[in-house]
C-alpha atoms as a PDB file:
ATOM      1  CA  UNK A   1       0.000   0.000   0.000  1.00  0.00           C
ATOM      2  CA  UNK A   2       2.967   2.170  -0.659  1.00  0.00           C
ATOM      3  CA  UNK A   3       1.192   4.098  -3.642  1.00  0.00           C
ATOM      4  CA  UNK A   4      -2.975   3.640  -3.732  1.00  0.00           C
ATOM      5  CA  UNK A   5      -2.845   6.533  -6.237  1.00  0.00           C
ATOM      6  CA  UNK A   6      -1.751   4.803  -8.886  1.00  0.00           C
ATOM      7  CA  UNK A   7      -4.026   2.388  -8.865  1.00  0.00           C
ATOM      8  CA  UNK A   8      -6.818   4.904  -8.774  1.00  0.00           C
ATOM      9  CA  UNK A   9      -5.205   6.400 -11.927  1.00  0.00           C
ATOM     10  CA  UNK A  10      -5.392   2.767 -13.944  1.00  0.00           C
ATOM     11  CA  UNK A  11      -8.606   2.336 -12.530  1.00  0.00           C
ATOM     12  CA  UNK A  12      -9.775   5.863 -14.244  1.00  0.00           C
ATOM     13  CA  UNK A  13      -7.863   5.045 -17.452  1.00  0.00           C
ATOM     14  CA  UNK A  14      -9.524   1.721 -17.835  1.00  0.00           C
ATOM     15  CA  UNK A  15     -13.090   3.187 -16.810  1.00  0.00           C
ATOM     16  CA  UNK A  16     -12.466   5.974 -19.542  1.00  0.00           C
ATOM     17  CA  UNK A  17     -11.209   3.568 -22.005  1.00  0.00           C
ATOM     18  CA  UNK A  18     -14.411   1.400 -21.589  1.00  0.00           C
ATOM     19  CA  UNK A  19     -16.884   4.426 -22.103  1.00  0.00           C
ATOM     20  CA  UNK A  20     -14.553   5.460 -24.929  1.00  0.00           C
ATOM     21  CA  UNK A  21     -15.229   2.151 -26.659  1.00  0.00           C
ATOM     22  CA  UNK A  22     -18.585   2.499 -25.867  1.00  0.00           C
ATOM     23  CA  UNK A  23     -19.382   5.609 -27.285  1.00  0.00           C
ATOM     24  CA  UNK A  24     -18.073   3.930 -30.547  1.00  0.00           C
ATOM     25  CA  UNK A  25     -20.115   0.941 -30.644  1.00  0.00           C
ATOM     26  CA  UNK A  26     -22.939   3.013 -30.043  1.00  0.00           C
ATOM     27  CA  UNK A  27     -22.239   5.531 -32.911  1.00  0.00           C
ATOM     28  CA  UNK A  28     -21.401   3.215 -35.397  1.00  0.00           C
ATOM     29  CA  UNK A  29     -24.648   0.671 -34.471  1.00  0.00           C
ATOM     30  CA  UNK A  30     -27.426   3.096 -33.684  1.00  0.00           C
ATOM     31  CA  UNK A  31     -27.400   5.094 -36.862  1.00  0.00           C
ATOM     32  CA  UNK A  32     -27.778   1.829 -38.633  1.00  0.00           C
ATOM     33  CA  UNK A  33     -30.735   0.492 -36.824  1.00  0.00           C
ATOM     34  CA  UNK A  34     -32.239   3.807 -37.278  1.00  0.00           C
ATOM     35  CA  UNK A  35     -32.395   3.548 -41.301  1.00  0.00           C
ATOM     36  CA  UNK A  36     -33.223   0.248 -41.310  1.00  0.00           C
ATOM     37  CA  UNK A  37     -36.444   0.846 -38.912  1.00  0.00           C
ATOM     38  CA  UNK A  38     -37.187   3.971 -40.934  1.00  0.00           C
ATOM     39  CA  UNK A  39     -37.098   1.618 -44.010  1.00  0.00           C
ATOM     40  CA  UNK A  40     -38.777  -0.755 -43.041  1.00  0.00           C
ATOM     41  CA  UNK A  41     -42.191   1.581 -41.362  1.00  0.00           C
ATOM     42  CA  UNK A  42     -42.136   3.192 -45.221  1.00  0.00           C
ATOM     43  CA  UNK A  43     -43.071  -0.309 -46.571  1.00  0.00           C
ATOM     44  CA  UNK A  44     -45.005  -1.253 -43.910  1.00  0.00           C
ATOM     45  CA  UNK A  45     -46.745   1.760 -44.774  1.00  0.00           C
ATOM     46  CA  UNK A  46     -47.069   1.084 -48.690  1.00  0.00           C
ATOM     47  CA  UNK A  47     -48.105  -2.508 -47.928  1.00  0.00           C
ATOM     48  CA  UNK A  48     -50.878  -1.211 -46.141  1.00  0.00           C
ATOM     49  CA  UNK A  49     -52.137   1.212 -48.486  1.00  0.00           C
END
């Protein structure tokens, strides 16, 4: 127990890196699911009609 701050620092780089990785995934994912449940409410739409 000589230095706890350093293990507080990895413990913030590894938290940061996580949301970091996170933030990714959900920027590359979302936007897709978005188009393709826009798409697919248009035919829904033209089925029904």
């Amino acid at each position: 127990m000589s230095s706890p701050s350093s293990s507080k620092e990895r413990g913030f780089a590894t938290v940061s890196w996580i949301t970091g990785v996170v933030n990714r995934y959900l920027l590359l994912i979302v936007p897709h699911r978005r188009k393709d449940g826009v798409v697919l409410m248009r035919r829904r739409k033209r089925n029904g009609v």
